[in-house]
N, C-alpha and C. Protein backbone atom coordinates (compact mmCIF):
# COMPACT_ATOMS: atom_id res chain seq x y z
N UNK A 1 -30.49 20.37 -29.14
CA UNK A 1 -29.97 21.71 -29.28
C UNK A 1 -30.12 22.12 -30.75
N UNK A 2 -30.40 23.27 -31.13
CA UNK A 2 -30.97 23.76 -32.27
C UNK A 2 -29.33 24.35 -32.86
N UNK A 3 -29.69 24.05 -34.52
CA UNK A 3 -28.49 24.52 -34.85
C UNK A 3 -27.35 25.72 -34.72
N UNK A 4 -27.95 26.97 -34.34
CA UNK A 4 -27.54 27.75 -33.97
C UNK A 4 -27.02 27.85 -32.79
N UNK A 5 -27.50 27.66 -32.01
CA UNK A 5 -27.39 27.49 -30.23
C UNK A 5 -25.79 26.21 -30.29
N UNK A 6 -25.53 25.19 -31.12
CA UNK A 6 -24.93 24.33 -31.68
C UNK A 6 -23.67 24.65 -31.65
N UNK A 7 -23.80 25.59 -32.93
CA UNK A 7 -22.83 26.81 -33.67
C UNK A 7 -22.02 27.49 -32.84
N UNK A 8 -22.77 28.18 -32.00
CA UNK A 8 -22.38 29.05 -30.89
C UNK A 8 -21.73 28.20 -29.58
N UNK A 9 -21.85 27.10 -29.72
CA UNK A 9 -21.26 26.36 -28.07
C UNK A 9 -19.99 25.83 -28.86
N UNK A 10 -19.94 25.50 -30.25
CA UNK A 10 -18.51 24.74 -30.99
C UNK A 10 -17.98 26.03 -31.32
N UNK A 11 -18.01 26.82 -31.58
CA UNK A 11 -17.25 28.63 -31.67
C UNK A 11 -16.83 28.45 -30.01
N UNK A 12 -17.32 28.87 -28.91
CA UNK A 12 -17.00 29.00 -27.72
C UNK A 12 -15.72 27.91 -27.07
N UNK A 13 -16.30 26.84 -27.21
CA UNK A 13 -15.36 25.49 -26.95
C UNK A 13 -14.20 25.46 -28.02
N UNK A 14 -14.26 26.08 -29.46
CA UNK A 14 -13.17 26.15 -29.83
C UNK A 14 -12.07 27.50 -29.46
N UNK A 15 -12.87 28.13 -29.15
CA UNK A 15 -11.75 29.18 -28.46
C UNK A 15 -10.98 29.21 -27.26
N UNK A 16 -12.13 28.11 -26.54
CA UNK A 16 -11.46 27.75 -24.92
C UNK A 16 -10.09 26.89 -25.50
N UNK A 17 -10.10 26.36 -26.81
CA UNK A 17 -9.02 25.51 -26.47
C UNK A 17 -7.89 26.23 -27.05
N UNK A 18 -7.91 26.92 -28.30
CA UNK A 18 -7.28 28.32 -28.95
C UNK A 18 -6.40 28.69 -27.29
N UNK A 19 -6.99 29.45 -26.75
CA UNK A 19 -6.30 30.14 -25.75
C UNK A 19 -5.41 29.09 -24.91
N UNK A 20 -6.22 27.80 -24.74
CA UNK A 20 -5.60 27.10 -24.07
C UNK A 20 -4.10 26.43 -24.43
N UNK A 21 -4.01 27.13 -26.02
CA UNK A 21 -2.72 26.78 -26.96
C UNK A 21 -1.91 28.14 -27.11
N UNK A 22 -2.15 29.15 -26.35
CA UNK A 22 -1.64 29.98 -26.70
C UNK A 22 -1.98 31.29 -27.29
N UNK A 23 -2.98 31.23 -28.30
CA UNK A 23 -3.48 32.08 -28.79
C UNK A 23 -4.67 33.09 -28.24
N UNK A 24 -4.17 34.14 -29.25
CA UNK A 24 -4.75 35.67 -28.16
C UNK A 24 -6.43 36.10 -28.96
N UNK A 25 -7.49 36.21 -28.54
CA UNK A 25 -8.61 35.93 -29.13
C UNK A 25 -8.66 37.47 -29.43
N UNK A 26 -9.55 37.83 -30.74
CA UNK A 26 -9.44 39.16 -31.14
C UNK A 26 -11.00 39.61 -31.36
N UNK A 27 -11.87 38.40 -31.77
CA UNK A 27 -13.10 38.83 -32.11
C UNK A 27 -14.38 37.40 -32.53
N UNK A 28 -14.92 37.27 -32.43
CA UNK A 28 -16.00 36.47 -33.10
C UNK A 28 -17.19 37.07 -33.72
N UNK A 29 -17.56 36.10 -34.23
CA UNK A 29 -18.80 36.57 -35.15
C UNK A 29 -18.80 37.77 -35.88
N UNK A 30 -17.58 37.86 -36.83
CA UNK A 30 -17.63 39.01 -37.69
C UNK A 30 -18.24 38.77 -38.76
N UNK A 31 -19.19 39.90 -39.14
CA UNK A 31 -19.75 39.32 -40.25
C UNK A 31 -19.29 40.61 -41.58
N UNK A 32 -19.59 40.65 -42.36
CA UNK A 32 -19.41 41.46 -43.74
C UNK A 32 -20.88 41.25 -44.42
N UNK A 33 -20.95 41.46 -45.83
CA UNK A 33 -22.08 41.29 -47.03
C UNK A 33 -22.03 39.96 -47.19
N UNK A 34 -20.69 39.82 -47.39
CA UNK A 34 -19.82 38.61 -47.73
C UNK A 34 -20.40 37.24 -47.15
N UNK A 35 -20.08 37.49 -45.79
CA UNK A 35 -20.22 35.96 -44.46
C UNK A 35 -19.88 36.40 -43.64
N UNK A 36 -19.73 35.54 -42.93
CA UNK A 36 -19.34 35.73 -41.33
C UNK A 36 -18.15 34.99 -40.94
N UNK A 37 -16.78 34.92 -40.33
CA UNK A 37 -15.89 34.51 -39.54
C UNK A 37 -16.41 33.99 -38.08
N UNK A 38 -16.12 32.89 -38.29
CA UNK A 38 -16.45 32.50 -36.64
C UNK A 38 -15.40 32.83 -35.80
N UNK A 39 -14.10 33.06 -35.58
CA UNK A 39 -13.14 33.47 -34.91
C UNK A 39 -11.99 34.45 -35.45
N UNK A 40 -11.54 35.33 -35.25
CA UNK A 40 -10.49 36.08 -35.25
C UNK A 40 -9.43 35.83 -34.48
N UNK A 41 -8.21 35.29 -34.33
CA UNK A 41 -7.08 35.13 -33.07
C UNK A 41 -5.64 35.18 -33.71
N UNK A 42 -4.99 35.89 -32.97
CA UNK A 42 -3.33 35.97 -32.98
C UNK A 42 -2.63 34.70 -32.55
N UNK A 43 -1.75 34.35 -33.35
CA UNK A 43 -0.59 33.25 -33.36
C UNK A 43 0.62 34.08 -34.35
N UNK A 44 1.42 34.27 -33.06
CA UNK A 44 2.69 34.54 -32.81
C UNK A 44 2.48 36.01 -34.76
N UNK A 45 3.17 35.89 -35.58
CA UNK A 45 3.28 36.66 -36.58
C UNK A 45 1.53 36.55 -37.59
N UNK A 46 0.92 35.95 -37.61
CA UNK A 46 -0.44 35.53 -37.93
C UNK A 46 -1.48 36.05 -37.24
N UNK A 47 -2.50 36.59 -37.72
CA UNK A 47 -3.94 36.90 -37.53
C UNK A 47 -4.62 35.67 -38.36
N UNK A 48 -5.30 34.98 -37.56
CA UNK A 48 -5.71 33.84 -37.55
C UNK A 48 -7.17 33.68 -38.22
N UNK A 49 -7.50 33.94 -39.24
CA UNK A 49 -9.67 33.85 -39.37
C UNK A 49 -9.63 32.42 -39.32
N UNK A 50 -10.75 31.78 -38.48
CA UNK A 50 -11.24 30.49 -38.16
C UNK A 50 -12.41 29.67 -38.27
N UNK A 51 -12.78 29.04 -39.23
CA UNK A 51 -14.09 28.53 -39.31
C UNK A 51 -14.03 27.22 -38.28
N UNK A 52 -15.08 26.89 -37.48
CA UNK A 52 -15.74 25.94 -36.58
C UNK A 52 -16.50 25.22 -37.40
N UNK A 53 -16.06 24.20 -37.32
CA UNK A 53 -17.11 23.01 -37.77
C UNK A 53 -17.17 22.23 -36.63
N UNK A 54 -18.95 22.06 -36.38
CA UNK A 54 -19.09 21.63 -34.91
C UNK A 54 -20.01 20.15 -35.32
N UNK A 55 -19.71 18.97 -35.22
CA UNK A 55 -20.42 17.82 -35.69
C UNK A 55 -20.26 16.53 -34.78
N UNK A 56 -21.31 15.51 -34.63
CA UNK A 56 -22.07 14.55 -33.88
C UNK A 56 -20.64 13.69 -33.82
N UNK A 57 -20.65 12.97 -35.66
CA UNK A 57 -19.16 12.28 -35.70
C UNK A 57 -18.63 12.72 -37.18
N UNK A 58 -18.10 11.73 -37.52
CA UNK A 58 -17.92 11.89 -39.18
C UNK A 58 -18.12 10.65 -40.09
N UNK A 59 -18.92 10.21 -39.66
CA UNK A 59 -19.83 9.12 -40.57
C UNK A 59 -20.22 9.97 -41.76
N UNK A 60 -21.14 10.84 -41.83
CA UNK A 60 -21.20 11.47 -43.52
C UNK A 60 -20.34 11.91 -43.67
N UNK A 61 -19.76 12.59 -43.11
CA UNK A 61 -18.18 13.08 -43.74
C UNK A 61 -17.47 14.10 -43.19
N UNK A 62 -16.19 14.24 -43.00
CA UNK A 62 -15.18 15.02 -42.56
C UNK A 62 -15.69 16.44 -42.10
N UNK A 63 -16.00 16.77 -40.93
CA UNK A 63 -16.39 18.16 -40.91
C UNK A 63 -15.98 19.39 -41.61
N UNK A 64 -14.37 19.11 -41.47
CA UNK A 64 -13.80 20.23 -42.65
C UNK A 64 -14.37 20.08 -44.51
N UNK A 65 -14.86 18.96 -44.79
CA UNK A 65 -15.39 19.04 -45.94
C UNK A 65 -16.58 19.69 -46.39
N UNK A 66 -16.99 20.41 -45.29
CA UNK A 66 -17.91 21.11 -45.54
C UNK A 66 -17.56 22.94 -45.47
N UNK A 67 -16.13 22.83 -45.48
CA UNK A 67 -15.26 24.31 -45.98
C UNK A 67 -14.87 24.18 -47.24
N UNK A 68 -16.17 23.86 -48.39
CA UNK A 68 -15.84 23.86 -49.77
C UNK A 68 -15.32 25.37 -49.84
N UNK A 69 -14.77 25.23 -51.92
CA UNK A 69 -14.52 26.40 -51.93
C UNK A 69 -15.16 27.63 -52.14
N UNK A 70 -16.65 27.56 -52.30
CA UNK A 70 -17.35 28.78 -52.14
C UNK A 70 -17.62 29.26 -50.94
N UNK A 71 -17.55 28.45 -49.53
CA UNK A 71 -17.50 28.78 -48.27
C UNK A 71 -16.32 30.21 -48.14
N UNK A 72 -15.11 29.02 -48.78
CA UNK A 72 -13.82 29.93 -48.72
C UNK A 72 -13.82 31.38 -49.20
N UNK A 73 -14.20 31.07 -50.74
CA UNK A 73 -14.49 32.21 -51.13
C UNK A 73 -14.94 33.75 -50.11
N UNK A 74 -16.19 33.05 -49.61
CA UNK A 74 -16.81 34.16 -48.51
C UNK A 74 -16.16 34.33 -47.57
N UNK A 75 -15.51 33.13 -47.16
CA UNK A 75 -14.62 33.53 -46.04
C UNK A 75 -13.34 34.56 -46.20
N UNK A 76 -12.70 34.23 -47.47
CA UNK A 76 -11.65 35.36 -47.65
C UNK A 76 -12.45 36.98 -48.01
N UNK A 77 -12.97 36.92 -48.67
CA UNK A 77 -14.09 38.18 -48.96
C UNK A 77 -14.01 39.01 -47.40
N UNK A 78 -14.52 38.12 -46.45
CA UNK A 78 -15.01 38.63 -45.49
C UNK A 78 -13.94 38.96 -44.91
N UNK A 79 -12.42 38.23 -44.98
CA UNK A 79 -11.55 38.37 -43.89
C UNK A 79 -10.50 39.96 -44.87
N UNK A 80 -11.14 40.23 -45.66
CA UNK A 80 -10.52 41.49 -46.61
C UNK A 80 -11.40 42.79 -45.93
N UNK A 81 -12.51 42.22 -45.78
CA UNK A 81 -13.15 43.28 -45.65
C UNK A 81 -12.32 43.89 -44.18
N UNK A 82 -12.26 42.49 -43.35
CA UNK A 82 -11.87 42.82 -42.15
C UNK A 82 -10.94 43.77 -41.78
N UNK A 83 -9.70 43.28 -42.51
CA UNK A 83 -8.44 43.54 -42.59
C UNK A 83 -8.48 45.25 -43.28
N UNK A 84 -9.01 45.45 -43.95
CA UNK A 84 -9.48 46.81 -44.80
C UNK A 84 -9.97 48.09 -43.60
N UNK A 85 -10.81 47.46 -42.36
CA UNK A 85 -11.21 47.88 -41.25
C UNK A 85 -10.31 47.87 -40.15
N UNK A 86 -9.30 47.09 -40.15
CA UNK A 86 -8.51 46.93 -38.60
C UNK A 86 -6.77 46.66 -38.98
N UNK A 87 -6.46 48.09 -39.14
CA UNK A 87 -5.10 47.87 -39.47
C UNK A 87 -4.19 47.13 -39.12
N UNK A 88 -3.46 45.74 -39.79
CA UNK A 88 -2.60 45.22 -38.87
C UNK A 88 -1.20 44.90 -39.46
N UNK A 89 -0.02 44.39 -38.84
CA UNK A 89 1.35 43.97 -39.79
C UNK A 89 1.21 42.67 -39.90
N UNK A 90 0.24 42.03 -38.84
CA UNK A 90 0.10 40.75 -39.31
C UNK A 90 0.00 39.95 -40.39
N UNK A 91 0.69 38.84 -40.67
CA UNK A 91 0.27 38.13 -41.96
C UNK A 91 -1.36 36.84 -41.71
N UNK A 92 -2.37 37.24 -42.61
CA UNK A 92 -3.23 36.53 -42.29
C UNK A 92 -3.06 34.91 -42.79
N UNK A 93 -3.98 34.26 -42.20
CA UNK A 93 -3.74 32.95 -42.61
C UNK A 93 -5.38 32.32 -42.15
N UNK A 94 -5.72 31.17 -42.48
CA UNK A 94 -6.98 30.61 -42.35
C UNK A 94 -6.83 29.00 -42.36
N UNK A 95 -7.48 28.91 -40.67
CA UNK A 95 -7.72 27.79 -40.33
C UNK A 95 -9.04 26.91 -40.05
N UNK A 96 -8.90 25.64 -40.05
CA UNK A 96 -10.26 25.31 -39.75
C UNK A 96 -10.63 24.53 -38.29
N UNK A 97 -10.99 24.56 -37.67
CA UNK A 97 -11.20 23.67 -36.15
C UNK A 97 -12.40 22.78 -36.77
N UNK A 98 -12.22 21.47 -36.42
CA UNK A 98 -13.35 20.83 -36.47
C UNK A 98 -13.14 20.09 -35.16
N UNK A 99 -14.96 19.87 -34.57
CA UNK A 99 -15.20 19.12 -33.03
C UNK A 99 -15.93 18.14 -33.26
N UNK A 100 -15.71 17.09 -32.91
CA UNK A 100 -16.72 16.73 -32.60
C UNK A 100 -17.22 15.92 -31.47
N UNK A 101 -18.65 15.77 -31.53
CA UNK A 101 -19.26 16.25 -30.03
C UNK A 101 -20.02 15.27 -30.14
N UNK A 102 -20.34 13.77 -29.68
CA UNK A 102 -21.40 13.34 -29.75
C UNK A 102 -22.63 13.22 -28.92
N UNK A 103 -23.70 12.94 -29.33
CA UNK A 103 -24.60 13.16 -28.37
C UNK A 103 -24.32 12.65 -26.44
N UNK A 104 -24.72 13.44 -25.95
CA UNK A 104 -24.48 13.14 -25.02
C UNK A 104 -23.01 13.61 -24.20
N UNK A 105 -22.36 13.47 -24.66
CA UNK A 105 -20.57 13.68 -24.52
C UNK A 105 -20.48 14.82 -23.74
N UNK A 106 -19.48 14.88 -22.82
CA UNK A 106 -19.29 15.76 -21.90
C UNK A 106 -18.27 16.61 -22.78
N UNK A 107 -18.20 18.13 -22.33
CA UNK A 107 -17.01 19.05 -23.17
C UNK A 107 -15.85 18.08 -22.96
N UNK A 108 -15.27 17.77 -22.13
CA UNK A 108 -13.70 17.58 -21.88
C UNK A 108 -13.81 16.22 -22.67
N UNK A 109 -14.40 15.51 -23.15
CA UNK A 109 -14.25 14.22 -24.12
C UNK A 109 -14.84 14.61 -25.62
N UNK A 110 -14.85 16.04 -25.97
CA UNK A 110 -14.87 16.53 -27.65
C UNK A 110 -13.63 16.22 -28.16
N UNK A 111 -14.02 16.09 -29.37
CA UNK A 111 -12.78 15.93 -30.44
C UNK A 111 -11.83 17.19 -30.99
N UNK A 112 -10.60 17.67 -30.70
CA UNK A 112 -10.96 18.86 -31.40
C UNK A 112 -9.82 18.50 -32.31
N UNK A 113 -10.02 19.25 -33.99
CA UNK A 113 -8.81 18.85 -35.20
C UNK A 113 -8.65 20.44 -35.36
N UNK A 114 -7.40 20.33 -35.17
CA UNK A 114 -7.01 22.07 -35.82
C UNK A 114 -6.31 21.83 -37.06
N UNK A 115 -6.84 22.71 -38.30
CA UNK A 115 -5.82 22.32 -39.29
C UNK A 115 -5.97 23.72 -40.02
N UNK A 116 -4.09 24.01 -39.70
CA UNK A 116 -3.55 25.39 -39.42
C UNK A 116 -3.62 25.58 -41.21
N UNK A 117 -3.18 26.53 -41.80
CA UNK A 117 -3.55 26.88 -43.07
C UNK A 117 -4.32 26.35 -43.80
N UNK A 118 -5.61 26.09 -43.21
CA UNK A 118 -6.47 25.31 -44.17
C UNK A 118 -6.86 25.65 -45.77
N UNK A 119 -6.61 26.84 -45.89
CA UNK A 119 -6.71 27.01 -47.73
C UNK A 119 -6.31 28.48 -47.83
């Protein structure tokens, strides 16, 4: 599976499980100048922006370690722009989902790590 196609099935599978926790899905693939948000979702007083990190295992390293802080950077950029566009009372916050998926592996045996205020 090509990286994109990748991207797009760990965004999807992380939202199946989002909802499956409760949370109310608002948007994907927003993009700005900035970057792109892989998820938008409501938790309870929170508007949620969500980066997906979708990976084999973590032998090179922690999927979330690859939400350095110039990622962030773009990511908040982008989630201003958002917020600038879609009036809300919500307080934002930013999380990271990381999956992982190894070859072969059926969905219902992915890994999934939610880690709620990630920066």
């Amino acid at each position: 599976m090509d990286k994109k196609l990748r991207g797009s099935a760990g965004e999807a599978h992380a939202l199946k499980w989002l909802k499956k926790k409760g949370y109310a899905p608002v948007g994907m693939g927003y993009r700005s100048r900035y970057g792109e948000i892989d998820l938008i979702v409501k938790d309870r007083q929170y508007i949620v922006f969500v980066e997906v990190k979708l990976r084999k295992d973590s032998r090179f390293a922690e999927a979330r370690e690859f939400v350095h802080a110039a990622k962030q950077g773009r990511i908040l950029k982008t989630a201003q722009q958002y917020l600038a566009e879609h009036e809300t009372n919500l307080q934002p916050r930013f999380d990271v989902i990381e999956i992982y998926a190894p070859e072969g592996a059926r969905e219902k045996d992915y890994i999934v790590n939610h880690i709620e205020n990630a920066f």
